[in-house]
N, C-alpha and C. Protein backbone atom coordinates (compact mmCIF):
# COMPACT_ATOMS: atom_id res chain seq x y z
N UNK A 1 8.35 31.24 5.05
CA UNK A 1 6.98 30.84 4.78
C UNK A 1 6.92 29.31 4.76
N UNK A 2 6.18 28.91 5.44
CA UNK A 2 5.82 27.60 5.35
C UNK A 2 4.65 26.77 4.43
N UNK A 3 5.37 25.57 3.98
CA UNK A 3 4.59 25.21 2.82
C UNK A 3 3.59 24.71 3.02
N UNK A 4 2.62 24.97 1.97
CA UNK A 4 1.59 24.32 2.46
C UNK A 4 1.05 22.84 3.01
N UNK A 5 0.39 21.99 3.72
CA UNK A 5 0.67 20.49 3.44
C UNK A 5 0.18 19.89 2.04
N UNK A 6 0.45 18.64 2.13
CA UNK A 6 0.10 18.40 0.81
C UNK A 6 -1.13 17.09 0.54
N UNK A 7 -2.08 17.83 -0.15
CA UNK A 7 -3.44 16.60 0.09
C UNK A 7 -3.36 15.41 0.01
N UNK A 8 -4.15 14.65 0.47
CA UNK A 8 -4.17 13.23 0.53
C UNK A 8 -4.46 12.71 -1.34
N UNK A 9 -3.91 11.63 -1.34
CA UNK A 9 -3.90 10.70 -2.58
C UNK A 9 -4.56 9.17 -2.13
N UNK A 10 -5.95 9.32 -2.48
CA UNK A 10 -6.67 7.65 -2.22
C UNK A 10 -6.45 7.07 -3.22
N UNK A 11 -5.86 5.90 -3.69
CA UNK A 11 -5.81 4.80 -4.33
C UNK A 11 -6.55 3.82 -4.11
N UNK A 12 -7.25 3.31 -4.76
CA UNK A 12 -8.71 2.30 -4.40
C UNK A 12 -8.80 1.70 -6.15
N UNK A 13 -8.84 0.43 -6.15
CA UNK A 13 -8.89 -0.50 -7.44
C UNK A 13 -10.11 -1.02 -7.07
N UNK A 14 -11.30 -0.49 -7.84
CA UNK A 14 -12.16 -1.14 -8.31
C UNK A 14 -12.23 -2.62 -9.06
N UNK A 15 -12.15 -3.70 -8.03
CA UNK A 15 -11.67 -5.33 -8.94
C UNK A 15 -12.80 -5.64 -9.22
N UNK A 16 -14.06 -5.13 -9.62
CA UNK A 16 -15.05 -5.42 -10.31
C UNK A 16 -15.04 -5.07 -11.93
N UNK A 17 -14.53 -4.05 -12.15
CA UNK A 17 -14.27 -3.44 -13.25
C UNK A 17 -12.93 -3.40 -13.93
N UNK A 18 -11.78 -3.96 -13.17
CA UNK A 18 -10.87 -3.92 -13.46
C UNK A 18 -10.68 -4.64 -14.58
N UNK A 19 -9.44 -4.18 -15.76
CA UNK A 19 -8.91 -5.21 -16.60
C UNK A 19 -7.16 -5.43 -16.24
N UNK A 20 -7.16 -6.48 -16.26
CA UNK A 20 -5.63 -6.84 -16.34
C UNK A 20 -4.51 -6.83 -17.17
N UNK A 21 -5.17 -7.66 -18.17
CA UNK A 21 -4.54 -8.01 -19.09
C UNK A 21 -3.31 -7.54 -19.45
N UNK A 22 -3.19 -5.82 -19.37
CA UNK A 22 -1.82 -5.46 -19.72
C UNK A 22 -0.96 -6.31 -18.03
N UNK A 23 -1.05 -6.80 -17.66
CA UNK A 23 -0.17 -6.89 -16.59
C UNK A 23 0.15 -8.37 -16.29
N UNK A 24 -0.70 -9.23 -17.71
CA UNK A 24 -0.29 -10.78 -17.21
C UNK A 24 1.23 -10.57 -17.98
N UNK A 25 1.90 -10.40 -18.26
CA UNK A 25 3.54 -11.07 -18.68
C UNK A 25 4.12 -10.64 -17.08
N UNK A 26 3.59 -9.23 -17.03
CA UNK A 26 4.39 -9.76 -15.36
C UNK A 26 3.99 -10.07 -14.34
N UNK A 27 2.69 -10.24 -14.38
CA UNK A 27 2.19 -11.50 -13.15
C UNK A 27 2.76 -12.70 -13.36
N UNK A 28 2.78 -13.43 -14.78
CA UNK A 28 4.04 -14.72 -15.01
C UNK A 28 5.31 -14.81 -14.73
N UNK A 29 6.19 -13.36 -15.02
CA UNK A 29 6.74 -13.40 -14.41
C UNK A 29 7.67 -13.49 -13.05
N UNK A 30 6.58 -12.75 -12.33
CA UNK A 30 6.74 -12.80 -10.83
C UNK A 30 6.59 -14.27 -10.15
N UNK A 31 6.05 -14.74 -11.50
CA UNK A 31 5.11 -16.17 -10.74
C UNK A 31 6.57 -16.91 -10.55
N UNK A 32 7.90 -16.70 -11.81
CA UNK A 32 8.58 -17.50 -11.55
C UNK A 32 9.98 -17.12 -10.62
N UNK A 33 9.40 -16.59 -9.23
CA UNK A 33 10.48 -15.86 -8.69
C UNK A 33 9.71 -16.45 -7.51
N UNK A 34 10.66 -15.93 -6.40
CA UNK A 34 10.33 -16.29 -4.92
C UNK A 34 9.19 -15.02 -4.30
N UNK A 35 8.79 -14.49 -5.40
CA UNK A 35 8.33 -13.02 -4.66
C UNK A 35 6.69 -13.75 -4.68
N UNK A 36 5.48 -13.23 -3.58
CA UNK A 36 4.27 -13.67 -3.88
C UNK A 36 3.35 -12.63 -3.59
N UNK A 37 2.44 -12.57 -4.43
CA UNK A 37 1.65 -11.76 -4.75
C UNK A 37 0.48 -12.12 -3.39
N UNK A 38 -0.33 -10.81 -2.73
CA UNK A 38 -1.62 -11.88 -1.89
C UNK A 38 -2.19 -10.63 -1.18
N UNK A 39 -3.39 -10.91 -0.65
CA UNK A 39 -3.99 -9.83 -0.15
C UNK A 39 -3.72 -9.66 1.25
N UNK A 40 -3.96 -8.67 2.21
CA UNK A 40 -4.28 -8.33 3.41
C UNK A 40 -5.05 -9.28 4.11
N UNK A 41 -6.56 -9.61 3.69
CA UNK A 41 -7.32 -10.30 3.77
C UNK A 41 -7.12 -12.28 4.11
N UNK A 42 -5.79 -12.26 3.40
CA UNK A 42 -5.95 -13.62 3.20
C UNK A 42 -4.46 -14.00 4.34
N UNK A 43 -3.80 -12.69 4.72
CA UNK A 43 -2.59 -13.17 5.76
C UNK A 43 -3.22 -12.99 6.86
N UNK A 44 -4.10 -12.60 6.84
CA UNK A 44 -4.84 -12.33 8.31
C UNK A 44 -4.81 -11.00 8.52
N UNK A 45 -6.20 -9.82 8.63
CA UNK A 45 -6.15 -8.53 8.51
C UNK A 45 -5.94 -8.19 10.08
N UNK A 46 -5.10 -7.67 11.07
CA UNK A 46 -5.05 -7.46 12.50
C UNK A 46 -3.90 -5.89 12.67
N UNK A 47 -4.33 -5.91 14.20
CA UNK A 47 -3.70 -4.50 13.74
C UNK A 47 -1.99 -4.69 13.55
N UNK A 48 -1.39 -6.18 13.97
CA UNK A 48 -0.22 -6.01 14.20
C UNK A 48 0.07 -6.78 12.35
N UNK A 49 -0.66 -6.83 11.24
CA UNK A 49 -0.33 -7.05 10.07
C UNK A 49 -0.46 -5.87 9.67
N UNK A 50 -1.75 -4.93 9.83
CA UNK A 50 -1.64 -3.29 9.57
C UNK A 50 -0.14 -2.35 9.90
N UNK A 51 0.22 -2.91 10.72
CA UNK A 51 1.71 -1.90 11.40
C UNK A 51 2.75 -2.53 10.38
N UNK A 52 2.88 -3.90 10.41
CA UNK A 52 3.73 -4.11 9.34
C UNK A 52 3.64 -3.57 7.66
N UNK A 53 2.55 -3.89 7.73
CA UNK A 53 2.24 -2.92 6.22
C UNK A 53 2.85 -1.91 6.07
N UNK A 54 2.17 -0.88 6.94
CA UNK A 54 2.42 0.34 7.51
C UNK A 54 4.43 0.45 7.39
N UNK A 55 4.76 -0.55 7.78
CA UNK A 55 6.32 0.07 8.02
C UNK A 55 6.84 -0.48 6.11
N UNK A 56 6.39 -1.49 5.73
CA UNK A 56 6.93 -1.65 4.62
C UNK A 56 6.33 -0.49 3.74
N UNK A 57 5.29 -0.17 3.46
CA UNK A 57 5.08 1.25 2.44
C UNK A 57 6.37 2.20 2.60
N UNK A 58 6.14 2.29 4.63
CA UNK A 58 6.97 3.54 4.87
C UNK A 58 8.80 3.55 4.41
N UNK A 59 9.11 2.11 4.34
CA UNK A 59 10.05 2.07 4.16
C UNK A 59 10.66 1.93 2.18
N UNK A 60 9.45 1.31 1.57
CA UNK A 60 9.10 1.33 0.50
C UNK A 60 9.26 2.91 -0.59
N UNK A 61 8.40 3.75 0.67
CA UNK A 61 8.07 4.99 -0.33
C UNK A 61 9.20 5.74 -0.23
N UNK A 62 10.21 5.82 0.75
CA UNK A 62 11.43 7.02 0.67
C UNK A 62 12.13 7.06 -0.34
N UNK A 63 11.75 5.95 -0.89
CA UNK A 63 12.83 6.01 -2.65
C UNK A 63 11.79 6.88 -3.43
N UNK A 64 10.99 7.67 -3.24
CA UNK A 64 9.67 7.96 -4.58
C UNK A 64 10.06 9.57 -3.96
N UNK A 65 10.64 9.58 -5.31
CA UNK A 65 11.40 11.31 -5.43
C UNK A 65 10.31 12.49 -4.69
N UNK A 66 10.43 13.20 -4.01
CA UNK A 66 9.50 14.57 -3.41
C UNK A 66 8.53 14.06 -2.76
N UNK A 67 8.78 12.74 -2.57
CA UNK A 67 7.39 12.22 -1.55
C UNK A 67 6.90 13.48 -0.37
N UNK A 68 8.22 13.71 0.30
CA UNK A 68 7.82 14.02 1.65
C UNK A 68 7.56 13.56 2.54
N UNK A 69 7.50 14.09 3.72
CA UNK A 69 7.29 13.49 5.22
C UNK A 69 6.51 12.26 5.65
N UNK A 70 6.72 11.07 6.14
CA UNK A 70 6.10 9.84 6.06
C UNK A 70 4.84 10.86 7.45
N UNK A 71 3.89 10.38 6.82
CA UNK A 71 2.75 10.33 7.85
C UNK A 71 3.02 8.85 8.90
N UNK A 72 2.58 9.72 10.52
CA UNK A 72 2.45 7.90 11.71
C UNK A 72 1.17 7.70 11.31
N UNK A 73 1.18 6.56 11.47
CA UNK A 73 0.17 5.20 11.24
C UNK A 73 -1.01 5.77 12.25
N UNK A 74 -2.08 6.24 11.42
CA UNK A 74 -3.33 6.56 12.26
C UNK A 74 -3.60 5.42 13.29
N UNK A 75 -4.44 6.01 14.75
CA UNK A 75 -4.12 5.73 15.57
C UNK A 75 -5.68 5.24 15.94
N UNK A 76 -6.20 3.51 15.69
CA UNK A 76 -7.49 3.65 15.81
C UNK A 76 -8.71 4.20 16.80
N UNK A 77 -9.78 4.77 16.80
CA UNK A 77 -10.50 5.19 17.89
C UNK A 77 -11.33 4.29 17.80
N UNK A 78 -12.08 4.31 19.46
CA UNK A 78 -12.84 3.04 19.92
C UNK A 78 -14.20 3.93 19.48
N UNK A 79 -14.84 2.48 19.03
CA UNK A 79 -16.31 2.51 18.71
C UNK A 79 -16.98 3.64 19.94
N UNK A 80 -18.09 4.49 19.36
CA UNK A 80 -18.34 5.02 20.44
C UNK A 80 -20.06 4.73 20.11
């Protein structure tokens, strides 16, 4: 028997409403490391920054116990 698939999970942060606060000791922290925090938006959003994304999650998430099967990188369709 084959299992069923398994539904999608949207993650979406409302930064209008958001609070932080629990998370400034390690935003300071990070601050004092080589690592940098930054949006999509601000490296330049294109499809060849999307693919990189895309491969760091993918390569990111295989450590996250029962994940399962990496989904390929949807494949955009032209305006119709």
């Amino acid at each position: 028997m084959e299992a069923s698939p398994r539904p999608w999970t949207r993650l979406k942060l409302d930064v209008d409403v958001f609070e932080g606060g629990q998370f400034e000791a390690g935003l300071r922290r990070v601050k004092t490391t080589s690592v940098s925090l930054t949006t999509l938006s601000e490296l330049g959003d294109s499809p060849a920054a999307r693919r990189s994304l895309y491969e760091l999650n993918k390569a990111c998430s295989t450590d996250i116990p029962e994940r399962g099967a990496t989904l390929p990188l949807p494949t955009p369709q032209p305006s119709q």
